[in-house]
Protein backbone atom coordinates (compact mmCIF):
# COMPACT_ATOMS: atom_id res chain seq x y z
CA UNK A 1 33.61 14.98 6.97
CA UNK A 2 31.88 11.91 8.34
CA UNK A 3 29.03 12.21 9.92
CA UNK A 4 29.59 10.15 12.47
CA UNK A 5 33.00 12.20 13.48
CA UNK A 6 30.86 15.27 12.99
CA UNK A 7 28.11 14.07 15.67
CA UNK A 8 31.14 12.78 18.46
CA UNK A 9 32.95 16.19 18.16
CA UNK A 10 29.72 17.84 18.55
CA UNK A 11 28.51 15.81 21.41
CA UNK A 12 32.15 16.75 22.86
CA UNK A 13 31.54 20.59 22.27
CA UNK A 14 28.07 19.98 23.74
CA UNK A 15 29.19 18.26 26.97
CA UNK A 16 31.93 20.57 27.23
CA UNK A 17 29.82 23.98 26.74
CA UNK A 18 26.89 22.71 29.29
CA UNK A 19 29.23 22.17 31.96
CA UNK A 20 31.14 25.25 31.46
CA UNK A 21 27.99 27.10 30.73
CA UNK A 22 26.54 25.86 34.16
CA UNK A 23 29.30 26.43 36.18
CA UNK A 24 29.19 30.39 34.91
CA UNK A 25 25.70 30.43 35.81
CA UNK A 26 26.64 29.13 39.35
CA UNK A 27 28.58 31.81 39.75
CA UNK A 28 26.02 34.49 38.26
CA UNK A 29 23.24 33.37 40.01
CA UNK A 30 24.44 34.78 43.99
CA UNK A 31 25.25 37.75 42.75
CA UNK A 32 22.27 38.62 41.08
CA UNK A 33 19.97 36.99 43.58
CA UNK A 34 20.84 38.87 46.63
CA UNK A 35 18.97 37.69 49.78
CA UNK A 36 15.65 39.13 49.87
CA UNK A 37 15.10 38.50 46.09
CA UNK A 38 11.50 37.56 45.28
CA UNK A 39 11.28 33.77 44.60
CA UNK A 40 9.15 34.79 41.32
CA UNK A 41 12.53 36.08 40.36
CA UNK A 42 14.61 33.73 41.29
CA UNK A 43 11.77 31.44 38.96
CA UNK A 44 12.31 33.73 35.52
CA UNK A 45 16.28 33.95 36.32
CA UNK A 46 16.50 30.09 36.28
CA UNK A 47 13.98 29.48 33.45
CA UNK A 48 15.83 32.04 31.39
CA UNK A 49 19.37 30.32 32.83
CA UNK A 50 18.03 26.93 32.08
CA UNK A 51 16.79 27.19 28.25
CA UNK A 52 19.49 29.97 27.21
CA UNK A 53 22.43 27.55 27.01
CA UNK A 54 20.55 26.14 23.77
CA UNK A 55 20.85 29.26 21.87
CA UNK A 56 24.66 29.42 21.28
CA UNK A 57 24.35 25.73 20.44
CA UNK A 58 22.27 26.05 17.28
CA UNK A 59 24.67 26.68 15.05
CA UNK A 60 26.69 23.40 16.25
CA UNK A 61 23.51 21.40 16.41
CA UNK A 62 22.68 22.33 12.97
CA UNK A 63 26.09 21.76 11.45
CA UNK A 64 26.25 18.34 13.40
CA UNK A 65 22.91 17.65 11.28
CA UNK A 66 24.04 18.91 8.00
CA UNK A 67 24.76 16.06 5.18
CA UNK A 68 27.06 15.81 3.61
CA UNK A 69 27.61 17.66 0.04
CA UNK A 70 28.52 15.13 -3.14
């Protein structure tokens, strides 16, 4: 496949997951952090949130990078 197809159907995916991935965390996030919740809490819940979304991504970040074979 052509690069250059590979990386827009990627970026696609991308945009895609990120928004859907955000809006799941939205929803996550009052029901986990209850009022009362300590704000250091709160601060590793939306660290974790914030850099987890790249781990599923890998694999499509990596094919998106492969070249292609002869």
């Amino acid at each position: 496949m052509n690069p250059r197809i590979k990386k827009l159907i990627g970026t696609f995916v991308m945009v895609f997951f990120v928004g859907f991935y955000a809006l799941v965390i939205a929803a996550i996030a009052p029901r986990l952090l209850v009022p009362g919740t300590s704000r250091w809490v709160e601060l590793v819940f939306y660290v974790v949130a914030g850099l987890a979304w790249a781990i599923p991504l890998m694999p499509l970040i990596r094919w998106m990078e492969k070249k292609p074979s002869a």
